[in-house]
PDB file of N, CA and C in Angstrom:
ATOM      1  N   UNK A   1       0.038 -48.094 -42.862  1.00  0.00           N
ATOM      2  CA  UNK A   1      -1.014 -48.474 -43.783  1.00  0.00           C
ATOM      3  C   UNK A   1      -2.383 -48.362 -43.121  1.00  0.00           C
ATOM      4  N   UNK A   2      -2.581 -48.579 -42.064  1.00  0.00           N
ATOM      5  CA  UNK A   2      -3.608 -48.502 -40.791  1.00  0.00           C
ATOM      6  C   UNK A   2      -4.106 -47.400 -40.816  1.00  0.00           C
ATOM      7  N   UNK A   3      -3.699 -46.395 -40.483  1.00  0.00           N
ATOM      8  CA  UNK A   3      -3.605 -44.816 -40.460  1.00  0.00           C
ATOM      9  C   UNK A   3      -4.293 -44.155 -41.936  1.00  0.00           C
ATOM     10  N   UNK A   4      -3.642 -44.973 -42.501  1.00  0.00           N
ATOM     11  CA  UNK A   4      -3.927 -44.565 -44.111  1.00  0.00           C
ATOM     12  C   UNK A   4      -5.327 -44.992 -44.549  1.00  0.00           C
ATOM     13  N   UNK A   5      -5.458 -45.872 -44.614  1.00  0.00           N
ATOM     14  CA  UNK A   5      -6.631 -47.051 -45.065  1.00  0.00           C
ATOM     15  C   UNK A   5      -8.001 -46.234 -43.978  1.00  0.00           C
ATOM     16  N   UNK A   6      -8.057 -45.768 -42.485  1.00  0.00           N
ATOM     17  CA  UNK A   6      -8.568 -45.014 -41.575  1.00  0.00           C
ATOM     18  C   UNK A   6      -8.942 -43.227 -42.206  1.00  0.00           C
ATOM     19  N   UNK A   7      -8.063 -42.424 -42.317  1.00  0.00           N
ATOM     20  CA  UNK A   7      -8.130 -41.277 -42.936  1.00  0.00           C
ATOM     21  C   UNK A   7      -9.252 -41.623 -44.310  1.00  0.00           C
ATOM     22  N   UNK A   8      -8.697 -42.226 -44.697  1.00  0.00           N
ATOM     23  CA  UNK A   8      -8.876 -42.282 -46.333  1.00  0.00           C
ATOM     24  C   UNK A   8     -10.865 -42.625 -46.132  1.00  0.00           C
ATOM     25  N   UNK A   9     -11.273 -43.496 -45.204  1.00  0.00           N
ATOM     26  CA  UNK A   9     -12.047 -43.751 -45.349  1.00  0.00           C
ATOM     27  C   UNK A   9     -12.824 -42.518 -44.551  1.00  0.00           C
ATOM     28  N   UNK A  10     -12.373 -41.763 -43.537  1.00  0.00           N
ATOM     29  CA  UNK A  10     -13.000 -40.873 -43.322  1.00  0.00           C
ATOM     30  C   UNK A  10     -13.323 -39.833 -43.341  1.00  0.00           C
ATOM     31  N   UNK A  11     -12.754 -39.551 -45.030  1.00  0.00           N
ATOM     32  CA  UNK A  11     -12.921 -38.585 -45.752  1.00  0.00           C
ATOM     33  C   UNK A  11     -14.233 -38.595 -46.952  1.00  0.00           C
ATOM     34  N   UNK A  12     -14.377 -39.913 -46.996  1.00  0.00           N
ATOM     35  CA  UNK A  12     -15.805 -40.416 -48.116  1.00  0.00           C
ATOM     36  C   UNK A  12     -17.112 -40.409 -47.466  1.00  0.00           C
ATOM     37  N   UNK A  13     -17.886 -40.015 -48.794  1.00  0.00           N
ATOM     38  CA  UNK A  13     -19.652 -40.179 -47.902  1.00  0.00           C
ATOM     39  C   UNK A  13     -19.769 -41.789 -49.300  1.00  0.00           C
ATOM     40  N   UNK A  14     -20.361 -42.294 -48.286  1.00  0.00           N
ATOM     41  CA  UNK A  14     -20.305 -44.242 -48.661  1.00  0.00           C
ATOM     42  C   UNK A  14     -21.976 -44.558 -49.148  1.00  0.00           C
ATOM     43  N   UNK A  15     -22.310 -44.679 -49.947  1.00  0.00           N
ATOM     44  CA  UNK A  15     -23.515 -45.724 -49.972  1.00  0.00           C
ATOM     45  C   UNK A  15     -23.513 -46.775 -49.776  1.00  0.00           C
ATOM     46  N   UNK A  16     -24.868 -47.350 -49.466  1.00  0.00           N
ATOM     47  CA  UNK A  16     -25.546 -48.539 -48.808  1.00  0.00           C
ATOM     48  C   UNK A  16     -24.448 -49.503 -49.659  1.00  0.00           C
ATOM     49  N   UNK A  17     -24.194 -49.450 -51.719  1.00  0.00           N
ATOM     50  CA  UNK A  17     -23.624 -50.360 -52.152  1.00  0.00           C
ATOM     51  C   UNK A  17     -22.290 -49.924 -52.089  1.00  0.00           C
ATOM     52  N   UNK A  18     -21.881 -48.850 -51.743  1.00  0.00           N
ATOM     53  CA  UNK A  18     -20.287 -48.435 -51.815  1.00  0.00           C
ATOM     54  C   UNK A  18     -19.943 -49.265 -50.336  1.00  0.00           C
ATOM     55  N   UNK A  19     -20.641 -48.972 -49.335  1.00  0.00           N
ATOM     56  CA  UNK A  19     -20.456 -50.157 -48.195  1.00  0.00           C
ATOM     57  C   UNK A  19     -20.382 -51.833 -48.155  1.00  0.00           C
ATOM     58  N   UNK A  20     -20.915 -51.862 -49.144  1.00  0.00           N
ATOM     59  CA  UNK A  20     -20.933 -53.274 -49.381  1.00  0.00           C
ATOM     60  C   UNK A  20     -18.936 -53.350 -50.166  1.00  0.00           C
ATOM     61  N   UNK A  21     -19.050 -52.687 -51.093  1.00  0.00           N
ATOM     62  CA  UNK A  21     -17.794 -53.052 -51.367  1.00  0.00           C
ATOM     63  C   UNK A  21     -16.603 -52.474 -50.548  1.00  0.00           C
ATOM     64  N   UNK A  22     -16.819 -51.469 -49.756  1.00  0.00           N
ATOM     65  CA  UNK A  22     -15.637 -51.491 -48.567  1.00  0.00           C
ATOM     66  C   UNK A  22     -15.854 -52.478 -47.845  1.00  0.00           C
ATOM     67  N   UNK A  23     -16.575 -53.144 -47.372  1.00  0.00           N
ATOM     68  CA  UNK A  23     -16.339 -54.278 -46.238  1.00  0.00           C
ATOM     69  C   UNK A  23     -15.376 -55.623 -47.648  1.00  0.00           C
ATOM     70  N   UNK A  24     -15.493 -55.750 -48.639  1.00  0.00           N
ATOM     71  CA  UNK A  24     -15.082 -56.899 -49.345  1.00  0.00           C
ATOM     72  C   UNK A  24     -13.500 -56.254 -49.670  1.00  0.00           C
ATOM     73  N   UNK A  25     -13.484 -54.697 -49.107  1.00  0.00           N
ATOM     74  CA  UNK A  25     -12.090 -54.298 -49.553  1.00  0.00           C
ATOM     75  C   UNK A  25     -11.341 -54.429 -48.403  1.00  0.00           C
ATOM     76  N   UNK A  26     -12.132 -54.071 -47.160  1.00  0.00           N
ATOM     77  CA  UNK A  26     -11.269 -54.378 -45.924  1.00  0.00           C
ATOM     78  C   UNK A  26     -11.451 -55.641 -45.408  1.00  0.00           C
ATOM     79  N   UNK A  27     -11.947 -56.754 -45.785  1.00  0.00           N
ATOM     80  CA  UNK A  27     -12.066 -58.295 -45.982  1.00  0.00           C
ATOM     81  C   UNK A  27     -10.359 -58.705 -46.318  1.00  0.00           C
ATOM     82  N   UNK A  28     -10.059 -57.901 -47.884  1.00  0.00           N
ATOM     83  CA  UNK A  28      -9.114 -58.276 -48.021  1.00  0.00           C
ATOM     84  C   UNK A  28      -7.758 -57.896 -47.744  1.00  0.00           C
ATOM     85  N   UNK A  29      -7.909 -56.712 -47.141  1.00  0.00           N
ATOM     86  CA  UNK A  29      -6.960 -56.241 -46.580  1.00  0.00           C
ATOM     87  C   UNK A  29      -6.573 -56.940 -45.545  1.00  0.00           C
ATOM     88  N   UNK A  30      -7.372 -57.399 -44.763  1.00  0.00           N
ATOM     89  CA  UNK A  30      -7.207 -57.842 -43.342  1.00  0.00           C
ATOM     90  C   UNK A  30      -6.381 -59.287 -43.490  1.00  0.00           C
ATOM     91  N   UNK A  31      -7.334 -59.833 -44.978  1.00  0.00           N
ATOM     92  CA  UNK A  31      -6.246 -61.298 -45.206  1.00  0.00           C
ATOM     93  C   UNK A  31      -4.997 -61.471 -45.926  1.00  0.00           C
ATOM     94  N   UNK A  32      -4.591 -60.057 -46.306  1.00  0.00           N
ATOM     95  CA  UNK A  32      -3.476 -59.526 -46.578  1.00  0.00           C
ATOM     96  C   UNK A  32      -2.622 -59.762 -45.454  1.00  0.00           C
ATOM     97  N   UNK A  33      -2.897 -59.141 -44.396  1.00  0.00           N
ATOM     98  CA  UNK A  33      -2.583 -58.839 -42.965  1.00  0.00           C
ATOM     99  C   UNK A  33      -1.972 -60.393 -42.387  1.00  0.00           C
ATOM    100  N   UNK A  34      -3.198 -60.770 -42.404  1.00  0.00           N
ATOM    101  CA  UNK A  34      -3.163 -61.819 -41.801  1.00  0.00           C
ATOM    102  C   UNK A  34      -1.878 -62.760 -42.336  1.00  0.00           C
ATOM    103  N   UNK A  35      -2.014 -62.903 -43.816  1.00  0.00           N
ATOM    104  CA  UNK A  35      -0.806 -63.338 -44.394  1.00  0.00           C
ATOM    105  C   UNK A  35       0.678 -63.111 -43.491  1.00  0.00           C
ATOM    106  N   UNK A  36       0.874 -62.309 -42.936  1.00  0.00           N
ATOM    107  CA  UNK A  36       2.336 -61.632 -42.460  1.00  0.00           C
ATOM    108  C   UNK A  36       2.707 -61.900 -41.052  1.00  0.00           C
ATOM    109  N   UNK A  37       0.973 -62.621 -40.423  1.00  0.00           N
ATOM    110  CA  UNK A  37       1.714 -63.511 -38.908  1.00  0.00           C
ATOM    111  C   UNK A  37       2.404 -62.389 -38.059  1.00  0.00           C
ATOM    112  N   UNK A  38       1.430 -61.740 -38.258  1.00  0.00           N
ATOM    113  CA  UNK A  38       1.888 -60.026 -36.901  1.00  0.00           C
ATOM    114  C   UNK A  38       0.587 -59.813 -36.516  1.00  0.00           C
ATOM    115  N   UNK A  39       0.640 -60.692 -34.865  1.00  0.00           N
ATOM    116  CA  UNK A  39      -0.334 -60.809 -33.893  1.00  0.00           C
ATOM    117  C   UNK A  39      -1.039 -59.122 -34.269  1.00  0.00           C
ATOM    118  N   UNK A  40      -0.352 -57.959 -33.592  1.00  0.00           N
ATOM    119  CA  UNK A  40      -0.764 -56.838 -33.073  1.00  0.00           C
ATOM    120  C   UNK A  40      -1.493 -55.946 -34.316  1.00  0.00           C
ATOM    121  N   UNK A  41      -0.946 -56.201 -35.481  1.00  0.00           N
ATOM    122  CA  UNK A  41      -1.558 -55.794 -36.778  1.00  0.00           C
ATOM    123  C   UNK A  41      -2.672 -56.371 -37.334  1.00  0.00           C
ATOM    124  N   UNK A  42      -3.334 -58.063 -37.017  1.00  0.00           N
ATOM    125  CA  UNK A  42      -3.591 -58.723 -37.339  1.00  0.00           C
ATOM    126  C   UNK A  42      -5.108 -58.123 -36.317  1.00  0.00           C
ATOM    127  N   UNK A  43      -4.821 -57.850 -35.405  1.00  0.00           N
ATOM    128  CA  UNK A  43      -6.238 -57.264 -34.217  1.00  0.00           C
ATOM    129  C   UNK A  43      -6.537 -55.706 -34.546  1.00  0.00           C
ATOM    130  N   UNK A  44      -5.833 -55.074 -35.198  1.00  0.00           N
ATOM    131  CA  UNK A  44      -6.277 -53.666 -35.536  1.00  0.00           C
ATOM    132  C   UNK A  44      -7.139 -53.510 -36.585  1.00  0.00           C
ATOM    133  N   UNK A  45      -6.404 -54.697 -37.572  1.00  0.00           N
ATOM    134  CA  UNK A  45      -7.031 -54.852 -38.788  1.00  0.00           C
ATOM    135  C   UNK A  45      -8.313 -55.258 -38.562  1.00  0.00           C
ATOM    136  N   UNK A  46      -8.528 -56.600 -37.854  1.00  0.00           N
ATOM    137  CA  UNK A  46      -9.652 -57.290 -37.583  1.00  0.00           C
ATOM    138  C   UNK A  46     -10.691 -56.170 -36.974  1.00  0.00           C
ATOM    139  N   UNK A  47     -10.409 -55.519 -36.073  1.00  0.00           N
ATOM    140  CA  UNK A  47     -11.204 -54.391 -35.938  1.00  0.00           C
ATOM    141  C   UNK A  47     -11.864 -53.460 -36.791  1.00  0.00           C
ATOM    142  N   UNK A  48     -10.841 -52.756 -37.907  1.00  0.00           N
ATOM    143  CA  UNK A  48     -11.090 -52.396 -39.025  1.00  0.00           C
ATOM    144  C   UNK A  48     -12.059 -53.025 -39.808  1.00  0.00           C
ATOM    145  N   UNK A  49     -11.879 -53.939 -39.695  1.00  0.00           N
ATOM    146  CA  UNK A  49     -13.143 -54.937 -40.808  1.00  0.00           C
ATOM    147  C   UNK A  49     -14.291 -55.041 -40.075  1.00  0.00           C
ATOM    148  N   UNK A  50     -14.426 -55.204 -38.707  1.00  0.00           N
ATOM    149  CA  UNK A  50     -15.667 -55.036 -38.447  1.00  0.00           C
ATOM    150  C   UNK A  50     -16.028 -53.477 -38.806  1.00  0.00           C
ATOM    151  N   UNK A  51     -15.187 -52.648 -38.370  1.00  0.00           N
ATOM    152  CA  UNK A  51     -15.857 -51.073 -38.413  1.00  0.00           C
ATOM    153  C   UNK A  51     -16.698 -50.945 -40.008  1.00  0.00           C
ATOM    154  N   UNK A  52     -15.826 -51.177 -40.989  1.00  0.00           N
ATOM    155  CA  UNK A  52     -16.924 -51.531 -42.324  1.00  0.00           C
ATOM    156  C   UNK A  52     -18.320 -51.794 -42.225  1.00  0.00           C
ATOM    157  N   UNK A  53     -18.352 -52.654 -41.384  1.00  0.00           N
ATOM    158  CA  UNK A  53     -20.102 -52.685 -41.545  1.00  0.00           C
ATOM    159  C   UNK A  53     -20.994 -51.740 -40.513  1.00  0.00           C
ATOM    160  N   UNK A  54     -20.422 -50.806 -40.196  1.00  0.00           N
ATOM    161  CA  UNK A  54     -21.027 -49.125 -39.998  1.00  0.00           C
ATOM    162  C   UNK A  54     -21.498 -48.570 -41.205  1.00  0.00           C
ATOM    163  N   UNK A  55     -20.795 -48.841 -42.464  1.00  0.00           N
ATOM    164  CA  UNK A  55     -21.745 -48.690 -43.663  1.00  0.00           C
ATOM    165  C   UNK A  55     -22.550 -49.441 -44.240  1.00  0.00           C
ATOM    166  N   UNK A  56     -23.264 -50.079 -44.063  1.00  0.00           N
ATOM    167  CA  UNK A  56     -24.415 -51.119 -44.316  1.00  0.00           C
ATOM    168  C   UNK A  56     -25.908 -50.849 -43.485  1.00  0.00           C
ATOM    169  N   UNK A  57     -25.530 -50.403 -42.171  1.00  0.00           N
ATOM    170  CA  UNK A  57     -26.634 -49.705 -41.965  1.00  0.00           C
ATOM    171  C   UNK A  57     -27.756 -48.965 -41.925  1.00  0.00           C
ATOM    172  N   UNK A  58     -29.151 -49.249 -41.789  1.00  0.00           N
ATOM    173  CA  UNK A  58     -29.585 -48.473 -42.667  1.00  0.00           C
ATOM    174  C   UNK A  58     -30.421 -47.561 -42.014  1.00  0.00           C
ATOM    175  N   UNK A  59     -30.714 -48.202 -40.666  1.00  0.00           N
ATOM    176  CA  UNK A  59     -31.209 -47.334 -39.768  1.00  0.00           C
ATOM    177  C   UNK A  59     -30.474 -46.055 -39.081  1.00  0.00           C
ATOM    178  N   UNK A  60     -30.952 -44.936 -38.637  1.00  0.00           N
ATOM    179  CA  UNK A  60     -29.943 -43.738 -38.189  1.00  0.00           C
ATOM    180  C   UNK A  60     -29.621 -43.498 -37.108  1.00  0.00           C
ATOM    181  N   UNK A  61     -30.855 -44.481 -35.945  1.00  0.00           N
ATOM    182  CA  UNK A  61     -30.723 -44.183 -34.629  1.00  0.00           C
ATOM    183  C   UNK A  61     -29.733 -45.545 -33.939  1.00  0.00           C
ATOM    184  N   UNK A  62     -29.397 -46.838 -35.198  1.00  0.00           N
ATOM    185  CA  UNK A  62     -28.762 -47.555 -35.003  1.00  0.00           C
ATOM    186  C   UNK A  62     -27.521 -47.777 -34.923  1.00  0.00           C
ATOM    187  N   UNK A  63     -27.406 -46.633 -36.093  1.00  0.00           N
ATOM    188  CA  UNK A  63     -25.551 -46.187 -36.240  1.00  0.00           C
ATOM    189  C   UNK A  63     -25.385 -45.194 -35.435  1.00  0.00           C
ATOM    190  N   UNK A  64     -26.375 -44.119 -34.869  1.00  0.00           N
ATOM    191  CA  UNK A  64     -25.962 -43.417 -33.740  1.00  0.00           C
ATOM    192  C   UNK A  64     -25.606 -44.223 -32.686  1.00  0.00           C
ATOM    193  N   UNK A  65     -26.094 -45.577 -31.802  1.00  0.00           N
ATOM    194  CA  UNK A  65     -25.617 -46.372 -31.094  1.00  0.00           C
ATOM    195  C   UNK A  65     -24.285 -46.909 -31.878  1.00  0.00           C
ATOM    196  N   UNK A  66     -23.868 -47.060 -32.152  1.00  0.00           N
ATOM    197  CA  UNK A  66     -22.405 -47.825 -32.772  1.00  0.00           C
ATOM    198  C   UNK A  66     -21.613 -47.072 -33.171  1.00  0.00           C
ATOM    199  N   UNK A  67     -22.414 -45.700 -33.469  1.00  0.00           N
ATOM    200  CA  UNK A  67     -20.861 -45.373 -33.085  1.00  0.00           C
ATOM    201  C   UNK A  67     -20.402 -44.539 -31.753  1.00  0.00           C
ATOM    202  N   UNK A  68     -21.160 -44.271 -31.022  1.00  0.00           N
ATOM    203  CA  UNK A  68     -20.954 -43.941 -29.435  1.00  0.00           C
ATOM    204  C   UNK A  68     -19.931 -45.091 -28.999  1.00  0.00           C
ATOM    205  N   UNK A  69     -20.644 -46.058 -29.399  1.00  0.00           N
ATOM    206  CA  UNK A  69     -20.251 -47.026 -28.101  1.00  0.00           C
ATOM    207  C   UNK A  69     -18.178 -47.178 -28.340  1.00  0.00           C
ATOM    208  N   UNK A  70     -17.769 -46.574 -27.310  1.00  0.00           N
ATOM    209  CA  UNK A  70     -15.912 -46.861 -27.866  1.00  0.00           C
ATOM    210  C   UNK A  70     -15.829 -47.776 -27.522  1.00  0.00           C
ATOM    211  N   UNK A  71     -16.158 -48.819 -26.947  1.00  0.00           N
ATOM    212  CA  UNK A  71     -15.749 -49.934 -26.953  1.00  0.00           C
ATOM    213  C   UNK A  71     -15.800 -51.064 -27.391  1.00  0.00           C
ATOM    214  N   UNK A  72     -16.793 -50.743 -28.853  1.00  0.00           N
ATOM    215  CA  UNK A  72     -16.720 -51.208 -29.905  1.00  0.00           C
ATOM    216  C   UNK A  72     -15.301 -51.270 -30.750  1.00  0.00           C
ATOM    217  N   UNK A  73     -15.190 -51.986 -31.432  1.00  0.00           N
ATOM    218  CA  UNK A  73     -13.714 -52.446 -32.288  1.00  0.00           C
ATOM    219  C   UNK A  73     -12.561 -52.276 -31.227  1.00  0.00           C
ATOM    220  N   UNK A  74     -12.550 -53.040 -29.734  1.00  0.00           N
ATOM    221  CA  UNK A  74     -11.643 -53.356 -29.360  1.00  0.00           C
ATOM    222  C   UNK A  74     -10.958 -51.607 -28.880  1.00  0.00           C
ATOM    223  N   UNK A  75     -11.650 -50.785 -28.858  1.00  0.00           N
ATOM    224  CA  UNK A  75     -11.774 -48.938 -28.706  1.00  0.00           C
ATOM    225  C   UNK A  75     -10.545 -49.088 -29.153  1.00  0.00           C
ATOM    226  N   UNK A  76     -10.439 -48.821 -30.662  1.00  0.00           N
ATOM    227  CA  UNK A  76      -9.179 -48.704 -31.161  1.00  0.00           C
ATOM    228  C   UNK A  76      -9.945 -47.394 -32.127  1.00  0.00           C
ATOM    229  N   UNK A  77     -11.082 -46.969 -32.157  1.00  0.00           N
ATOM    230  CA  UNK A  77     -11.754 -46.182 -32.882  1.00  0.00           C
ATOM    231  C   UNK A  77     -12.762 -45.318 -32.506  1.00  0.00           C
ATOM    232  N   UNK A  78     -12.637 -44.153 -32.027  1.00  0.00           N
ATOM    233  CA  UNK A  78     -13.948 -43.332 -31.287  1.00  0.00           C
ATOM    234  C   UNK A  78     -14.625 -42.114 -32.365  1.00  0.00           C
ATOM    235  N   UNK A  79     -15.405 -41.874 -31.843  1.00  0.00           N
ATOM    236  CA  UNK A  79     -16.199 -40.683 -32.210  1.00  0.00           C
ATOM    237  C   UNK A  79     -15.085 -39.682 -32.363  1.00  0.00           C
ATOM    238  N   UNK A  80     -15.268 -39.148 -33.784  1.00  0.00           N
ATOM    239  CA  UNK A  80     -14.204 -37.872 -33.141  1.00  0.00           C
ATOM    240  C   UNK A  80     -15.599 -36.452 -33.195  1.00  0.00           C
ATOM    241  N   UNK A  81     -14.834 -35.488 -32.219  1.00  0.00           N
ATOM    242  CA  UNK A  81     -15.652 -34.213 -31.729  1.00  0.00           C
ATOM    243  C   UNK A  81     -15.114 -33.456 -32.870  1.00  0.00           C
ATOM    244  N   UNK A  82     -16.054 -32.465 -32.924  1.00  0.00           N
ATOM    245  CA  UNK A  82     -15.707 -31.500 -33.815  1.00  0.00           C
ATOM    246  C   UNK A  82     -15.369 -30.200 -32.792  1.00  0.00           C
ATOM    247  N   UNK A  83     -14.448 -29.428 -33.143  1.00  0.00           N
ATOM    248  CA  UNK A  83     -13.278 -28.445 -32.180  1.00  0.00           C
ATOM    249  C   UNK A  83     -13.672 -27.099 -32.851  1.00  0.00           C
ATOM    250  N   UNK A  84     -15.065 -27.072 -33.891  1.00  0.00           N
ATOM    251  CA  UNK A  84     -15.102 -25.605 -34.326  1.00  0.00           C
ATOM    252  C   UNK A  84     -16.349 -25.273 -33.092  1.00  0.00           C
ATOM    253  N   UNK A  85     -16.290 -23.890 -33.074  1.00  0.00           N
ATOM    254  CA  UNK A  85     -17.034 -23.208 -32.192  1.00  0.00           C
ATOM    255  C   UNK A  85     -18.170 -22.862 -33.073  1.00  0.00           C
ATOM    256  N   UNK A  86     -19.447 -22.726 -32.644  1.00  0.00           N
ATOM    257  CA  UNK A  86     -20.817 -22.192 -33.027  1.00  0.00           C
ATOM    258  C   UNK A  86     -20.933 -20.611 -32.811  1.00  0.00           C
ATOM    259  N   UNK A  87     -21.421 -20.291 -33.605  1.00  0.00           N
ATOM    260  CA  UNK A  87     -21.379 -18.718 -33.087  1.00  0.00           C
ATOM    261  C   UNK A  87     -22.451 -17.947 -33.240  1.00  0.00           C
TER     262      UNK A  87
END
């Protein structure tokens, strides 16, 4: 579901208010989670919910810092590179 809920979101371009309602969607996911008393799921998730508020941001040189930094969300989440060549 992790994997899923991850892809899914990083396939969308999000506005300022579409961000607002992913963080209240991965809010509840997480207390979904939480419901089920599984330590290791329960910290991925929690991570996940912070990563949400990467869309709320509004500055550009701010979310360029956050999202460099991997050791943000517990580095369960990095930058990914892009693998096409320039030509």
């Amino acid at each position: 579901m992790l994997r899923l809920i991850q892809k899914h979101i990083k396939r969308q371009i999000i506005s300022l208010d579409g961000g607002i309602q992913v963080i209240a969607d991965l809010n509840a996911y997480y207390n979904f989670i939480a419901s089920l008393k599984v330590p290791h799921l329960l910290q991925e998730f929690a991570n996940l919910k912070m990563l949400g508020h990467v869309f709320v941001v509004d500055d550009a040189k701010d979310l360029a810092i956050i999202v460099r930094d991997v050791t943000r969300y517990g580095g369960s989440f990095r930058p990914e590179v892009s693998t096409t060549a320039n030509s």
